[in-house]
PDB file of N, CA and C in Angstrom:
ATOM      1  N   UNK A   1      -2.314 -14.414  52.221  1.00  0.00           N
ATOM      2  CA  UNK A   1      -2.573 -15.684  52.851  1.00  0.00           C
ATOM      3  C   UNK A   1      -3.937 -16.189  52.412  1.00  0.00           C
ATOM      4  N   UNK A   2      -3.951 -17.464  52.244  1.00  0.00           N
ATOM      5  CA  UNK A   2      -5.149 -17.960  51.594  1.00  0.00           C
ATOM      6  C   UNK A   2      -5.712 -18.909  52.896  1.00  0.00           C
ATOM      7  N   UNK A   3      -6.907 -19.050  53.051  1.00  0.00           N
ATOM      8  CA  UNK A   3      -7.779 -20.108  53.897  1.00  0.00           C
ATOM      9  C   UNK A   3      -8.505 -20.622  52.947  1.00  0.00           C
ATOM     10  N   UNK A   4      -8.664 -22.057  52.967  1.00  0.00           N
ATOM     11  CA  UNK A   4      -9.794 -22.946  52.689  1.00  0.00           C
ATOM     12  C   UNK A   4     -10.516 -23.818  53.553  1.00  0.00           C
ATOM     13  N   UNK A   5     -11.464 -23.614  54.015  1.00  0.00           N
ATOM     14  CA  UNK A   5     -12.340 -24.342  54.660  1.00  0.00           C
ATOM     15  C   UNK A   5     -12.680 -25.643  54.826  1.00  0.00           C
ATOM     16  N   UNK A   6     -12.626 -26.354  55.697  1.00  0.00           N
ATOM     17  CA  UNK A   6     -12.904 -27.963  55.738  1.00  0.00           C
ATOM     18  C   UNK A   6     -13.983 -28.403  56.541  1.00  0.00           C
ATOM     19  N   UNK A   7     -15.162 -29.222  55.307  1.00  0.00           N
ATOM     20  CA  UNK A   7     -16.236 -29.514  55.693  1.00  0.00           C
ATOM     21  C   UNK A   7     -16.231 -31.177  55.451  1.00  0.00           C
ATOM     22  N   UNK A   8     -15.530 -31.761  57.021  1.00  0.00           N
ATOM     23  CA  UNK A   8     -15.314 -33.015  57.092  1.00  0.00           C
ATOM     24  C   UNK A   8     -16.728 -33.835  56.707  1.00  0.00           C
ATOM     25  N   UNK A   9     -16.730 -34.372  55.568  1.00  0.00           N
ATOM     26  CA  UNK A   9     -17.563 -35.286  55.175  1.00  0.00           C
ATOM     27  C   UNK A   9     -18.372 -34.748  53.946  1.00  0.00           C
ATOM     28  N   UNK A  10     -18.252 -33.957  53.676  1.00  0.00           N
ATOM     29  CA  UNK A  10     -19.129 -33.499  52.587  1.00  0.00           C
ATOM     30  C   UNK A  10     -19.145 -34.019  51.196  1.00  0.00           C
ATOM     31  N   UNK A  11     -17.834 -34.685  50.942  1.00  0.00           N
ATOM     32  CA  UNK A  11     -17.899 -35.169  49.688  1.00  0.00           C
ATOM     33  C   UNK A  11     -17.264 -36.984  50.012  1.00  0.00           C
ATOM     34  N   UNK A  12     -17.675 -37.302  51.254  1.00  0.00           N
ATOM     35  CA  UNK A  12     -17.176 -38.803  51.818  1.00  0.00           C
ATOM     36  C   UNK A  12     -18.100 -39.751  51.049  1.00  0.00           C
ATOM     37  N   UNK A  13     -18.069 -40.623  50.547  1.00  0.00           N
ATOM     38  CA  UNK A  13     -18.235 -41.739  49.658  1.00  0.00           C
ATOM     39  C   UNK A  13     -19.307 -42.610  50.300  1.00  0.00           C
ATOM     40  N   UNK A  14     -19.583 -42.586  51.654  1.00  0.00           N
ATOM     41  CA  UNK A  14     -20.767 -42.872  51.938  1.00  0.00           C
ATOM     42  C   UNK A  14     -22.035 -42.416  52.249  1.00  0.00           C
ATOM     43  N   UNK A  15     -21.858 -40.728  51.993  1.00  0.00           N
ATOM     44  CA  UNK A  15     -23.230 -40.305  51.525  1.00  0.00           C
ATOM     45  C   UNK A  15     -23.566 -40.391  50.132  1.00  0.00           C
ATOM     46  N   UNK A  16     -23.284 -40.783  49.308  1.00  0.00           N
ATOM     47  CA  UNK A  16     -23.970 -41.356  48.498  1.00  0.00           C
ATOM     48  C   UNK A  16     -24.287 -39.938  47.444  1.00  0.00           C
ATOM     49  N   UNK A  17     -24.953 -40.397  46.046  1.00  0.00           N
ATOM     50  CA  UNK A  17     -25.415 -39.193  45.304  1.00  0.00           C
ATOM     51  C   UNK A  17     -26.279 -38.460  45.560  1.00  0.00           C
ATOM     52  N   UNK A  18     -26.831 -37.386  45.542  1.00  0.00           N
ATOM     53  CA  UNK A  18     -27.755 -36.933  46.329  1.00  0.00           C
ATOM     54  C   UNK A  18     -28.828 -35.960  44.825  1.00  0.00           C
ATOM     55  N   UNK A  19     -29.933 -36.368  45.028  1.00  0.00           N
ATOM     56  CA  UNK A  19     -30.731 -35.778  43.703  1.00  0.00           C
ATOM     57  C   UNK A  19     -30.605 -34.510  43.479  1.00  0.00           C
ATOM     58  N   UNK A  20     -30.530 -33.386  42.345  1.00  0.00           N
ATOM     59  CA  UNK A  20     -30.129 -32.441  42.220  1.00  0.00           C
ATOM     60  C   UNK A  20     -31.403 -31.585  41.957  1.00  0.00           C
ATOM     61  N   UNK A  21     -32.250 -32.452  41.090  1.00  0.00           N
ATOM     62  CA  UNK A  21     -33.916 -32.440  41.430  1.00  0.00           C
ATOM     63  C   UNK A  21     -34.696 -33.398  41.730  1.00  0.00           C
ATOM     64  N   UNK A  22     -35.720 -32.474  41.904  1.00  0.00           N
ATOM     65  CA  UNK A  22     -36.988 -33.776  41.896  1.00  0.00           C
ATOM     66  C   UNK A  22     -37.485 -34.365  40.876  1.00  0.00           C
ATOM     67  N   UNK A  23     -37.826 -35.545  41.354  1.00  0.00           N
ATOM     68  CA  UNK A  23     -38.331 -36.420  39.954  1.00  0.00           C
ATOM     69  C   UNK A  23     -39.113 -35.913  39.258  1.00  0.00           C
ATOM     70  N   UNK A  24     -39.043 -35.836  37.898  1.00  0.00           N
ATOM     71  CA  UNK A  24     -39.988 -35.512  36.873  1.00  0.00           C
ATOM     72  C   UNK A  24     -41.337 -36.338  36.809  1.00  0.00           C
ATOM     73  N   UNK A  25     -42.517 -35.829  36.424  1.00  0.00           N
ATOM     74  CA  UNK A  25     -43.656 -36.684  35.847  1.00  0.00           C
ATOM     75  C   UNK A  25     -43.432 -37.460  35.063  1.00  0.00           C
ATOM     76  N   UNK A  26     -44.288 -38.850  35.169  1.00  0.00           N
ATOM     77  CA  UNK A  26     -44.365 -39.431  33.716  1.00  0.00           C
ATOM     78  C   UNK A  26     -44.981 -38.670  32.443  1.00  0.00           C
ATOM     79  N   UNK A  27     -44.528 -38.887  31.591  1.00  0.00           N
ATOM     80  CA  UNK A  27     -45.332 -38.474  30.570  1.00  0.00           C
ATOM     81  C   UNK A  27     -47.125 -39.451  30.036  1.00  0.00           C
ATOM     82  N   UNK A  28     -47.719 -38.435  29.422  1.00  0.00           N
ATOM     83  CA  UNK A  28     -48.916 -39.040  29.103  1.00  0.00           C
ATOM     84  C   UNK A  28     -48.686 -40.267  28.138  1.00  0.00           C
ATOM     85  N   UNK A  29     -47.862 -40.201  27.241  1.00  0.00           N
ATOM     86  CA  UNK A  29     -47.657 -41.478  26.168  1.00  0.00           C
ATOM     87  C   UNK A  29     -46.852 -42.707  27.291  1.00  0.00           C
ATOM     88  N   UNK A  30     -45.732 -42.064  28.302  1.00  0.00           N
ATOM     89  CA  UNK A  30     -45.952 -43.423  29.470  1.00  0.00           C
ATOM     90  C   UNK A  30     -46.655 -43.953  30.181  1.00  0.00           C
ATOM     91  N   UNK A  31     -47.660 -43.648  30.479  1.00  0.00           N
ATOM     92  CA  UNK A  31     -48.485 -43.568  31.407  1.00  0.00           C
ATOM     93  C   UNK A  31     -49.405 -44.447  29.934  1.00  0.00           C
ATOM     94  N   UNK A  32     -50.304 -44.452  29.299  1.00  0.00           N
ATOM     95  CA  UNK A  32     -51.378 -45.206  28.343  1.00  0.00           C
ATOM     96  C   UNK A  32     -50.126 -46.198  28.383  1.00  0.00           C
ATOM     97  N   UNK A  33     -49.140 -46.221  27.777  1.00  0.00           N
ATOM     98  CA  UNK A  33     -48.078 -47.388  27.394  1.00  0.00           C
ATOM     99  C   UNK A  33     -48.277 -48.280  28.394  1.00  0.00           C
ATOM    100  N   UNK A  34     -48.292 -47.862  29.620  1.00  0.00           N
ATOM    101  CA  UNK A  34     -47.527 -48.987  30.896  1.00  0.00           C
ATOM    102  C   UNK A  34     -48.978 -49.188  31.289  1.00  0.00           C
ATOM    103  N   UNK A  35     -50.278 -48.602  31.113  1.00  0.00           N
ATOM    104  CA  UNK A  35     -51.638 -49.287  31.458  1.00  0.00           C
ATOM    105  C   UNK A  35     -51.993 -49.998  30.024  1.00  0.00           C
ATOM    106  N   UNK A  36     -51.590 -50.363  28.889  1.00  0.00           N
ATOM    107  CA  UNK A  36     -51.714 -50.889  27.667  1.00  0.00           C
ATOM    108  C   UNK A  36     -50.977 -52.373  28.490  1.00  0.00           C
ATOM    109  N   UNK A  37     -49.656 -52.572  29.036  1.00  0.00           N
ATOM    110  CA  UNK A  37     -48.889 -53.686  29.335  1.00  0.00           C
ATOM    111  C   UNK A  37     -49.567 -54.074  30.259  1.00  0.00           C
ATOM    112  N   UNK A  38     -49.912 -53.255  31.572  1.00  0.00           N
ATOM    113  CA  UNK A  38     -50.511 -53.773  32.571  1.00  0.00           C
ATOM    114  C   UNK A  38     -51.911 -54.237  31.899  1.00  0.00           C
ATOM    115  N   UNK A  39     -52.544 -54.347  31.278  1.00  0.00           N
ATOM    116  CA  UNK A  39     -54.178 -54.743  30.610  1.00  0.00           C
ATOM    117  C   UNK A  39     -53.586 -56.120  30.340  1.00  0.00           C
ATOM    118  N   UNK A  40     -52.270 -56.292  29.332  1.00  0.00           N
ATOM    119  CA  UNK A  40     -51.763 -57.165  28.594  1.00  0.00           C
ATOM    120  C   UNK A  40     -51.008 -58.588  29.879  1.00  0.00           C
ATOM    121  N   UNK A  41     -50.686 -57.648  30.403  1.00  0.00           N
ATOM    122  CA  UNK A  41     -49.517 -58.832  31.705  1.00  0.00           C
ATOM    123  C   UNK A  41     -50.974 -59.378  33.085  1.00  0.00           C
ATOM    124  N   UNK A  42     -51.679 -58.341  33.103  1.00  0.00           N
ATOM    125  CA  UNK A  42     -52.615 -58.256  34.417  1.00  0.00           C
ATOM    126  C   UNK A  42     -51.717 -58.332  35.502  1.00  0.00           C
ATOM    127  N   UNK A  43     -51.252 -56.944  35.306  1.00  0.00           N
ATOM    128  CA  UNK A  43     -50.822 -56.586  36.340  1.00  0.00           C
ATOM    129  C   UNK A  43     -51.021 -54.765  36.594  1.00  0.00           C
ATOM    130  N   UNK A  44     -50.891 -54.500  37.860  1.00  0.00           N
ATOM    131  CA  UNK A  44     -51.421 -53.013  37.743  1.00  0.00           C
ATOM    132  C   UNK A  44     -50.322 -52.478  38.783  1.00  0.00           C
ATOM    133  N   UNK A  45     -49.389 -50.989  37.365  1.00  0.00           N
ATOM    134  CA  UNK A  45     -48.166 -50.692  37.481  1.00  0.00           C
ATOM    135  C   UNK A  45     -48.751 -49.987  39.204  1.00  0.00           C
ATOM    136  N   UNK A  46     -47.613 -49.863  40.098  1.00  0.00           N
ATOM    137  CA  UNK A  46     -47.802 -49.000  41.080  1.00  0.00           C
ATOM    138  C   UNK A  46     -48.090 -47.789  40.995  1.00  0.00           C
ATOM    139  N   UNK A  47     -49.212 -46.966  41.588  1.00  0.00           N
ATOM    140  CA  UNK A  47     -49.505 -45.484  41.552  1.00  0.00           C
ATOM    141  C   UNK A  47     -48.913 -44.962  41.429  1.00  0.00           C
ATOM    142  N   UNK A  48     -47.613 -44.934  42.655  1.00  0.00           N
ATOM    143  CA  UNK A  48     -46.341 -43.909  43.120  1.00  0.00           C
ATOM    144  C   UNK A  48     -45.405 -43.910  41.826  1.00  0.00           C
ATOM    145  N   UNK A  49     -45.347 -44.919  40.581  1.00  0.00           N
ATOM    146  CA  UNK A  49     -44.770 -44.693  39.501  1.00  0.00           C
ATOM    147  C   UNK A  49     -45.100 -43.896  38.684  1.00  0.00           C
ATOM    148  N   UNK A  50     -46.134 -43.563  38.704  1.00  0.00           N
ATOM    149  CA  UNK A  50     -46.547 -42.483  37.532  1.00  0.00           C
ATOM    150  C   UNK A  50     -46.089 -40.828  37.722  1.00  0.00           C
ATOM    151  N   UNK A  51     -45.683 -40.215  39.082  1.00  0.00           N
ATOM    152  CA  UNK A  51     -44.656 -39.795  39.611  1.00  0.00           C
ATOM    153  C   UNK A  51     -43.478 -39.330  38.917  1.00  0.00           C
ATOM    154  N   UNK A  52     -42.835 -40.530  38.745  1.00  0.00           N
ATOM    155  CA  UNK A  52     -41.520 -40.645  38.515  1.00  0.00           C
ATOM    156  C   UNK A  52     -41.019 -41.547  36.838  1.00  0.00           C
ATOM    157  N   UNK A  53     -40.655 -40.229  36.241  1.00  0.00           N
ATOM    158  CA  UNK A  53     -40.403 -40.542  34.757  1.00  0.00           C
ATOM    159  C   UNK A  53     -39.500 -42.235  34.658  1.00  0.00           C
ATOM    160  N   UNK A  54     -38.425 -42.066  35.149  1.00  0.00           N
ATOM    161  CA  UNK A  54     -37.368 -42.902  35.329  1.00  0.00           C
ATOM    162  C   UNK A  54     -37.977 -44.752  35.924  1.00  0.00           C
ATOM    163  N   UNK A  55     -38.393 -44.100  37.317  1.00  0.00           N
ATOM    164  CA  UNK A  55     -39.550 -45.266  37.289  1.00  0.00           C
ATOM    165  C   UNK A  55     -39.945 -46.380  36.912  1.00  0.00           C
ATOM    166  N   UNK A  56     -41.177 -45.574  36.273  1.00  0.00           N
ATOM    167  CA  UNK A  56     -42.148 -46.035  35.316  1.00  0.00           C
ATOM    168  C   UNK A  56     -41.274 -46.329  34.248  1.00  0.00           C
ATOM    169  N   UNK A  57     -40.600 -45.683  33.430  1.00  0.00           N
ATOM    170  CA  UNK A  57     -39.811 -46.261  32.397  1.00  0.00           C
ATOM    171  C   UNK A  57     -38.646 -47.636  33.108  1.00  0.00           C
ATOM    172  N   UNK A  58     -38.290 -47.946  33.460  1.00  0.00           N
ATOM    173  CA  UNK A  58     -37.815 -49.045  34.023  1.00  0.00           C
ATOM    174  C   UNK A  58     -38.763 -50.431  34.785  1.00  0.00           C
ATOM    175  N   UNK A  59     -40.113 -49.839  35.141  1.00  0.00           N
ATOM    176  CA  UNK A  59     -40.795 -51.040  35.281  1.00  0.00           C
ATOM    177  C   UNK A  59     -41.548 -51.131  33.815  1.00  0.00           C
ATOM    178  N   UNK A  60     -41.960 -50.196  32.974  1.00  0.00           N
ATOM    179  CA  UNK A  60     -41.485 -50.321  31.583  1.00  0.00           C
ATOM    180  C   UNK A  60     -40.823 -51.255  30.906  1.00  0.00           C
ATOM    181  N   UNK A  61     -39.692 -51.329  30.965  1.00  0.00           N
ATOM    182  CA  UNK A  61     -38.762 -52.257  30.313  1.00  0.00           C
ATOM    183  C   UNK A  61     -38.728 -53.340  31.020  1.00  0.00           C
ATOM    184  N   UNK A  62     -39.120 -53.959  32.112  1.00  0.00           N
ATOM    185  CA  UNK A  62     -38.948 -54.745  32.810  1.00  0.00           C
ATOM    186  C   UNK A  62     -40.427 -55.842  32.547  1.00  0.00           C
ATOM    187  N   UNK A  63     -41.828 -54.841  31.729  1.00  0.00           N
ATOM    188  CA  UNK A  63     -42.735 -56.009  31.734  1.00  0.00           C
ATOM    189  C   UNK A  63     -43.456 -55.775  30.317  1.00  0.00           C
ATOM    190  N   UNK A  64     -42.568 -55.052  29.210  1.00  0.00           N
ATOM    191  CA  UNK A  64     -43.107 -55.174  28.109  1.00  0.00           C
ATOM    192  C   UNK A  64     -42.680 -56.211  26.989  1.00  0.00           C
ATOM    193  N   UNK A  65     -44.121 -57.187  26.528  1.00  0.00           N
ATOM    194  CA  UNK A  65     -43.336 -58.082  25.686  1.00  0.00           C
ATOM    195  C   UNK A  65     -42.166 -57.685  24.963  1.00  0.00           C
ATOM    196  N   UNK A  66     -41.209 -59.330  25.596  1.00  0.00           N
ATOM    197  CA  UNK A  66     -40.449 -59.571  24.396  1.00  0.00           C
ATOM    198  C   UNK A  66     -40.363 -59.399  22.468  1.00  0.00           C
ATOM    199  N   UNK A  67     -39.824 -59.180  22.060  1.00  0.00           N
ATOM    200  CA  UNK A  67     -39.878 -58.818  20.854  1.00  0.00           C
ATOM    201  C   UNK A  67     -39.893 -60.234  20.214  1.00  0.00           C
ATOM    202  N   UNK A  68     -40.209 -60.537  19.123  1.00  0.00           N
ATOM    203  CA  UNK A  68     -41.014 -62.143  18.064  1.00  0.00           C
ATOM    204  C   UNK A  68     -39.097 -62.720  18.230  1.00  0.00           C
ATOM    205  N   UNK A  69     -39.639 -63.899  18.089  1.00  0.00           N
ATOM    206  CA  UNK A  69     -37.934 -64.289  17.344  1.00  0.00           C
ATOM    207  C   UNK A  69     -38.707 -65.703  16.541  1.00  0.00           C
ATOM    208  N   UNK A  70     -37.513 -66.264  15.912  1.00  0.00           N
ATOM    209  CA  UNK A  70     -38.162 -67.155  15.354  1.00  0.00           C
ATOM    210  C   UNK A  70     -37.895 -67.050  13.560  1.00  0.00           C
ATOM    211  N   UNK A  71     -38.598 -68.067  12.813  1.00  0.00           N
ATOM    212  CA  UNK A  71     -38.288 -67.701  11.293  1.00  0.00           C
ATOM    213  C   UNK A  71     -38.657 -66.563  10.573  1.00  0.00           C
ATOM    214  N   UNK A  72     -39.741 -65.724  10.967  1.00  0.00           N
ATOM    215  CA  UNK A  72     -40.223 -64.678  10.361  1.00  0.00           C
ATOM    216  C   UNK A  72     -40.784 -63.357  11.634  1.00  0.00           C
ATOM    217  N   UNK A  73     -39.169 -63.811  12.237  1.00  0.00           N
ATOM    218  CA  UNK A  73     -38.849 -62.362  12.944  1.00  0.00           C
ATOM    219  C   UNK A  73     -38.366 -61.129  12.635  1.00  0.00           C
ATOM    220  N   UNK A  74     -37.841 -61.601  11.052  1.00  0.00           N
ATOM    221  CA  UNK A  74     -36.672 -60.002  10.927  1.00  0.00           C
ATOM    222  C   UNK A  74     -37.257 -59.962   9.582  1.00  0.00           C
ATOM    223  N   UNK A  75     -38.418 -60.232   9.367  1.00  0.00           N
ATOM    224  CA  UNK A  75     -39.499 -59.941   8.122  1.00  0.00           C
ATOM    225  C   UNK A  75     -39.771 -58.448   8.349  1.00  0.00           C
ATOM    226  N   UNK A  76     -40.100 -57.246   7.647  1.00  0.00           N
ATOM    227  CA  UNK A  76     -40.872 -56.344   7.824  1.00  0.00           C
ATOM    228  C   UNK A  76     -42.205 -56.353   8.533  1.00  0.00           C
ATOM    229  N   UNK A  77     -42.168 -55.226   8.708  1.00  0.00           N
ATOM    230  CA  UNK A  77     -43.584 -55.224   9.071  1.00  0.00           C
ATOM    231  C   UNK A  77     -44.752 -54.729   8.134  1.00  0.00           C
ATOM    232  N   UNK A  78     -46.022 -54.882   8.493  1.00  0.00           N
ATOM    233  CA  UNK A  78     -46.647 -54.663   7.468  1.00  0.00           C
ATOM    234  C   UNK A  78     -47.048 -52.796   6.822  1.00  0.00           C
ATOM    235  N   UNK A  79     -47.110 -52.346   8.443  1.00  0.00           N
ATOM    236  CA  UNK A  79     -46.645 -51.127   8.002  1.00  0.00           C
ATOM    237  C   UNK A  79     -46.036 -50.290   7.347  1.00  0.00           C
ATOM    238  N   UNK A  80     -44.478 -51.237   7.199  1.00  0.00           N
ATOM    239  CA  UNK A  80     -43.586 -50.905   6.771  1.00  0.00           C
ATOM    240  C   UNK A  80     -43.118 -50.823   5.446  1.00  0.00           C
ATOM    241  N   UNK A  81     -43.985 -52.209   4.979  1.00  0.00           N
ATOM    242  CA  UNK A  81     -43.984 -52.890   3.523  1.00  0.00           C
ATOM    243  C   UNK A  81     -45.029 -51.599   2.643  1.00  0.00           C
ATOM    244  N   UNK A  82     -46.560 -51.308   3.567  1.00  0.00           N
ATOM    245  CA  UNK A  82     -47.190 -50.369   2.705  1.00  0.00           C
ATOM    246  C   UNK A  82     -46.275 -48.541   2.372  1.00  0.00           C
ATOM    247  N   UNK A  83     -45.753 -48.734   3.543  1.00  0.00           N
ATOM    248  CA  UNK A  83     -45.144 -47.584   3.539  1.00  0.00           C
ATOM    249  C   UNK A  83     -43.951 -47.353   2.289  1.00  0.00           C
ATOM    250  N   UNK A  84     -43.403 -48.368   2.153  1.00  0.00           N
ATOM    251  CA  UNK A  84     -42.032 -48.857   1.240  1.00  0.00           C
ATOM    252  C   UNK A  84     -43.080 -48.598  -0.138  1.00  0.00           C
ATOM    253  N   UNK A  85     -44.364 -49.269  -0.372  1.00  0.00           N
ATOM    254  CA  UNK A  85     -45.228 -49.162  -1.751  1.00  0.00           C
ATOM    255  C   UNK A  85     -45.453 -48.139  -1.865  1.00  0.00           C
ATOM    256  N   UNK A  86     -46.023 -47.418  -1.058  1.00  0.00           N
ATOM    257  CA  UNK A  86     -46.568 -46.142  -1.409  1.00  0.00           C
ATOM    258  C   UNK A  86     -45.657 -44.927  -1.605  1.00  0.00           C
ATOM    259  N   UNK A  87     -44.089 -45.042  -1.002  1.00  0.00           N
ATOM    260  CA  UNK A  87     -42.697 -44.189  -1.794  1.00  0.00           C
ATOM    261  C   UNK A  87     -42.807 -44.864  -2.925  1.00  0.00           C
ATOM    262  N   UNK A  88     -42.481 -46.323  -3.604  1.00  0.00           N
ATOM    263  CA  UNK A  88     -42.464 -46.741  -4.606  1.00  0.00           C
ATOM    264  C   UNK A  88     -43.591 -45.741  -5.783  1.00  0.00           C
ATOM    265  N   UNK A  89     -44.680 -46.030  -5.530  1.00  0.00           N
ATOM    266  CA  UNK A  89     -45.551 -45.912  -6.550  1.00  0.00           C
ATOM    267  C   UNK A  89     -45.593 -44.105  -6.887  1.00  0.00           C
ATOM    268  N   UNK A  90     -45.239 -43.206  -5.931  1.00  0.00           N
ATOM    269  CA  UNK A  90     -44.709 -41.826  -5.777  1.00  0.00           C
ATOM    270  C   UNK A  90     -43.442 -41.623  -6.875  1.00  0.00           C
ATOM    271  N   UNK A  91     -42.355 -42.616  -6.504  1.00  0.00           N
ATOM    272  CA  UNK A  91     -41.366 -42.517  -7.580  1.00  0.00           C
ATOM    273  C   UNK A  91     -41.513 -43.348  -8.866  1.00  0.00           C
ATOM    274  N   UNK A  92     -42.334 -43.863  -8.853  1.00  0.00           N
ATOM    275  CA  UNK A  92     -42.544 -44.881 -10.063  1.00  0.00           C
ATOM    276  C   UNK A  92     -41.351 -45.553 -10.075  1.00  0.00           C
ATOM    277  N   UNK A  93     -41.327 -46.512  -8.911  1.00  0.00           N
ATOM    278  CA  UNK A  93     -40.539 -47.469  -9.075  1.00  0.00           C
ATOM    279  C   UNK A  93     -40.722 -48.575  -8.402  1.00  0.00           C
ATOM    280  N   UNK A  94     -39.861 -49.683  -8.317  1.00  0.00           N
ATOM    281  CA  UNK A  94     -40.034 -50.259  -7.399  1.00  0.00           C
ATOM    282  C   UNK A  94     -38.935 -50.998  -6.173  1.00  0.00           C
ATOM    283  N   UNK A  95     -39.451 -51.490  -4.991  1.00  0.00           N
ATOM    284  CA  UNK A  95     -39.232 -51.946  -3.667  1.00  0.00           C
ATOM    285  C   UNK A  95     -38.506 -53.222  -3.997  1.00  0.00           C
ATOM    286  N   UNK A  96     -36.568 -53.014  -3.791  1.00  0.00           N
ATOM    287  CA  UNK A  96     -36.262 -54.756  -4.176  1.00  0.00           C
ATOM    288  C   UNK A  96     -36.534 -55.628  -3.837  1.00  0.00           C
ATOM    289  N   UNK A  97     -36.708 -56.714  -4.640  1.00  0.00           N
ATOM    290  CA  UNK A  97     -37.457 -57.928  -3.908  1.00  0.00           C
ATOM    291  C   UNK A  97     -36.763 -58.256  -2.547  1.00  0.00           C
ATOM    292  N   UNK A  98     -35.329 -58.196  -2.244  1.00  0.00           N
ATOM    293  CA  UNK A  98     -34.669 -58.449  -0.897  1.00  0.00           C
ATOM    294  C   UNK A  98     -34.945 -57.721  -0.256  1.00  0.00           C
ATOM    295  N   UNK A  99     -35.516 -56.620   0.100  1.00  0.00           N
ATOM    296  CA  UNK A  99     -35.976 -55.701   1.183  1.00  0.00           C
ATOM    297  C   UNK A  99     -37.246 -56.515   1.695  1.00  0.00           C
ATOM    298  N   UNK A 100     -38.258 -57.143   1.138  1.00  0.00           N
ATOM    299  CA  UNK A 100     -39.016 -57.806   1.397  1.00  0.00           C
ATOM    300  C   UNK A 100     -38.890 -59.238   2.764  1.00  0.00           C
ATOM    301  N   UNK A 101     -37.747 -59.631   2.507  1.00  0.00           N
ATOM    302  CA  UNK A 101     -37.177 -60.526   3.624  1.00  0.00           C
ATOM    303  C   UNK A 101     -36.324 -59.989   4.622  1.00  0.00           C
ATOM    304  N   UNK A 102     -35.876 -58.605   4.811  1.00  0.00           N
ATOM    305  CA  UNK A 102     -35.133 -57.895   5.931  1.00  0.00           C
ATOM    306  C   UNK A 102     -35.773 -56.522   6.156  1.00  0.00           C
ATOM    307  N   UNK A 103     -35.631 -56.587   7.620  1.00  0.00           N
ATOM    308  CA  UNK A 103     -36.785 -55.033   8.227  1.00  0.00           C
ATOM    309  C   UNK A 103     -35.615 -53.984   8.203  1.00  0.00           C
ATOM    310  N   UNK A 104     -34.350 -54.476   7.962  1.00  0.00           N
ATOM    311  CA  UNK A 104     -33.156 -53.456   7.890  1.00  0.00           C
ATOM    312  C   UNK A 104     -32.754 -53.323   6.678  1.00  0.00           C
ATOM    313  N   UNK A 105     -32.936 -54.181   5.945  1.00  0.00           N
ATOM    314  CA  UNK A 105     -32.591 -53.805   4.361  1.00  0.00           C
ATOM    315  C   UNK A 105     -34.186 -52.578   3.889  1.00  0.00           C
ATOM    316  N   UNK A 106     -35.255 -52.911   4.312  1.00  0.00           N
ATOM    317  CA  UNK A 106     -36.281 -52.234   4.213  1.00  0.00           C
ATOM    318  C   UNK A 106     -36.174 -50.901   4.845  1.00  0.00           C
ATOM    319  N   UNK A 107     -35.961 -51.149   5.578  1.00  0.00           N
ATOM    320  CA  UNK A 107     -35.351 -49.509   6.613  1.00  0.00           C
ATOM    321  C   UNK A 107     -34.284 -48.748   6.190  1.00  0.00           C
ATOM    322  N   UNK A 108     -33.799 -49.044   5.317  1.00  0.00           N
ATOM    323  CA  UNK A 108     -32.839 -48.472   4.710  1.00  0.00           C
ATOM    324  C   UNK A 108     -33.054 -47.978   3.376  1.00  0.00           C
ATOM    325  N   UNK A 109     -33.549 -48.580   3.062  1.00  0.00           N
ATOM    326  CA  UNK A 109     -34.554 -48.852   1.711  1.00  0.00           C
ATOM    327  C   UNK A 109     -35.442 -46.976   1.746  1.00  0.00           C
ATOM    328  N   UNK A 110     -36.278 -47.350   2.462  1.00  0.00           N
ATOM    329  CA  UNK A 110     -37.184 -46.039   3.126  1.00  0.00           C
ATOM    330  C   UNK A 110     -36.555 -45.049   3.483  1.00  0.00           C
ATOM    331  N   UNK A 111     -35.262 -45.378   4.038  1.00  0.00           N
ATOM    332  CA  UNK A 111     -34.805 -43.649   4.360  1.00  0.00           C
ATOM    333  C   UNK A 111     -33.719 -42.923   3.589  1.00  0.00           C
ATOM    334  N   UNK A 112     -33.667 -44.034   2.074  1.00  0.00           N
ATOM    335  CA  UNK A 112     -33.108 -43.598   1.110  1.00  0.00           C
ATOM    336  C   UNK A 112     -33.835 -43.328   0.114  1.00  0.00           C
ATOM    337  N   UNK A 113     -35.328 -43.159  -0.139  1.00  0.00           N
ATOM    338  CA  UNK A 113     -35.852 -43.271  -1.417  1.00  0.00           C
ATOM    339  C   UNK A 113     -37.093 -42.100  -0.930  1.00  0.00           C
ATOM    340  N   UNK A 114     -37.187 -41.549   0.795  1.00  0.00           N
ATOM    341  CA  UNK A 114     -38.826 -40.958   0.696  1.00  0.00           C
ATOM    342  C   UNK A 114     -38.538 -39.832   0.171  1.00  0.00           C
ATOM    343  N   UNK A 115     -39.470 -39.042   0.115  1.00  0.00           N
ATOM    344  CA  UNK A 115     -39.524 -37.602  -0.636  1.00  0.00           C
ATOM    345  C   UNK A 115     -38.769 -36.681   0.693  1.00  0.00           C
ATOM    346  N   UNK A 116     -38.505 -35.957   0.583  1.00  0.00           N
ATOM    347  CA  UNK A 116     -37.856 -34.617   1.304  1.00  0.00           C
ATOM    348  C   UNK A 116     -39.120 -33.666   1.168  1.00  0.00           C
TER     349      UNK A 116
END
């Protein structure tokens, strides 16, 4: 004979998920990031976020500039362009001129040509 036990409510739909741990720390590279935005927005992230990884990464995304748009949005960057020269001049070759007008033709560009 078998018994199974009944623990009315334990898995009822209005208690809700229940954390399995506790929140993690932010990390140090979140933490400079989200006081870099807050310098930038003037605004100053809440204490109790730095706490909580998840958080902070969500008021994160919620107040870091927008990304450029516009005619010379999907240009490389300049980083990117020295980076692209300096594989070039390694292989003695060169960077197609169309990589120059796309950060994805360039990015592709770079992770087909660097050294191993």
């Amino acid at each position: 004979m078998h018994y199974q036990a009944q623990f009315p409510g334990m898995f009822a739909p209005e208690q809700g998920a229940l954390p399995s741990e506790p929140p993690v720390a932010a990390t140090d590279k979140q933490i400079a990031f989200a006081t870099s935005i807050a310098g930038k927005v003037r605004l100053a992230p809440p204490a109790a976020l730095f706490r909580n990884r998840t958080a902070l990464s969500a008021w994160i995304d919620t107040h870091k500039p927008k990304p450029p748009t516009g005619q010379f949005a999907n240009y490389p960057s300049s980083k990117q362009v020295a980076f692209a020269e300096r594989i070039a001049r390694v292989k003695r070759s060169e960077v197609p001129h169309e990589c120059f007008r796309d950060k994805t033709l360039m990015s592709r560009w770079i992770d087909g040509n660097k050294p191993r």
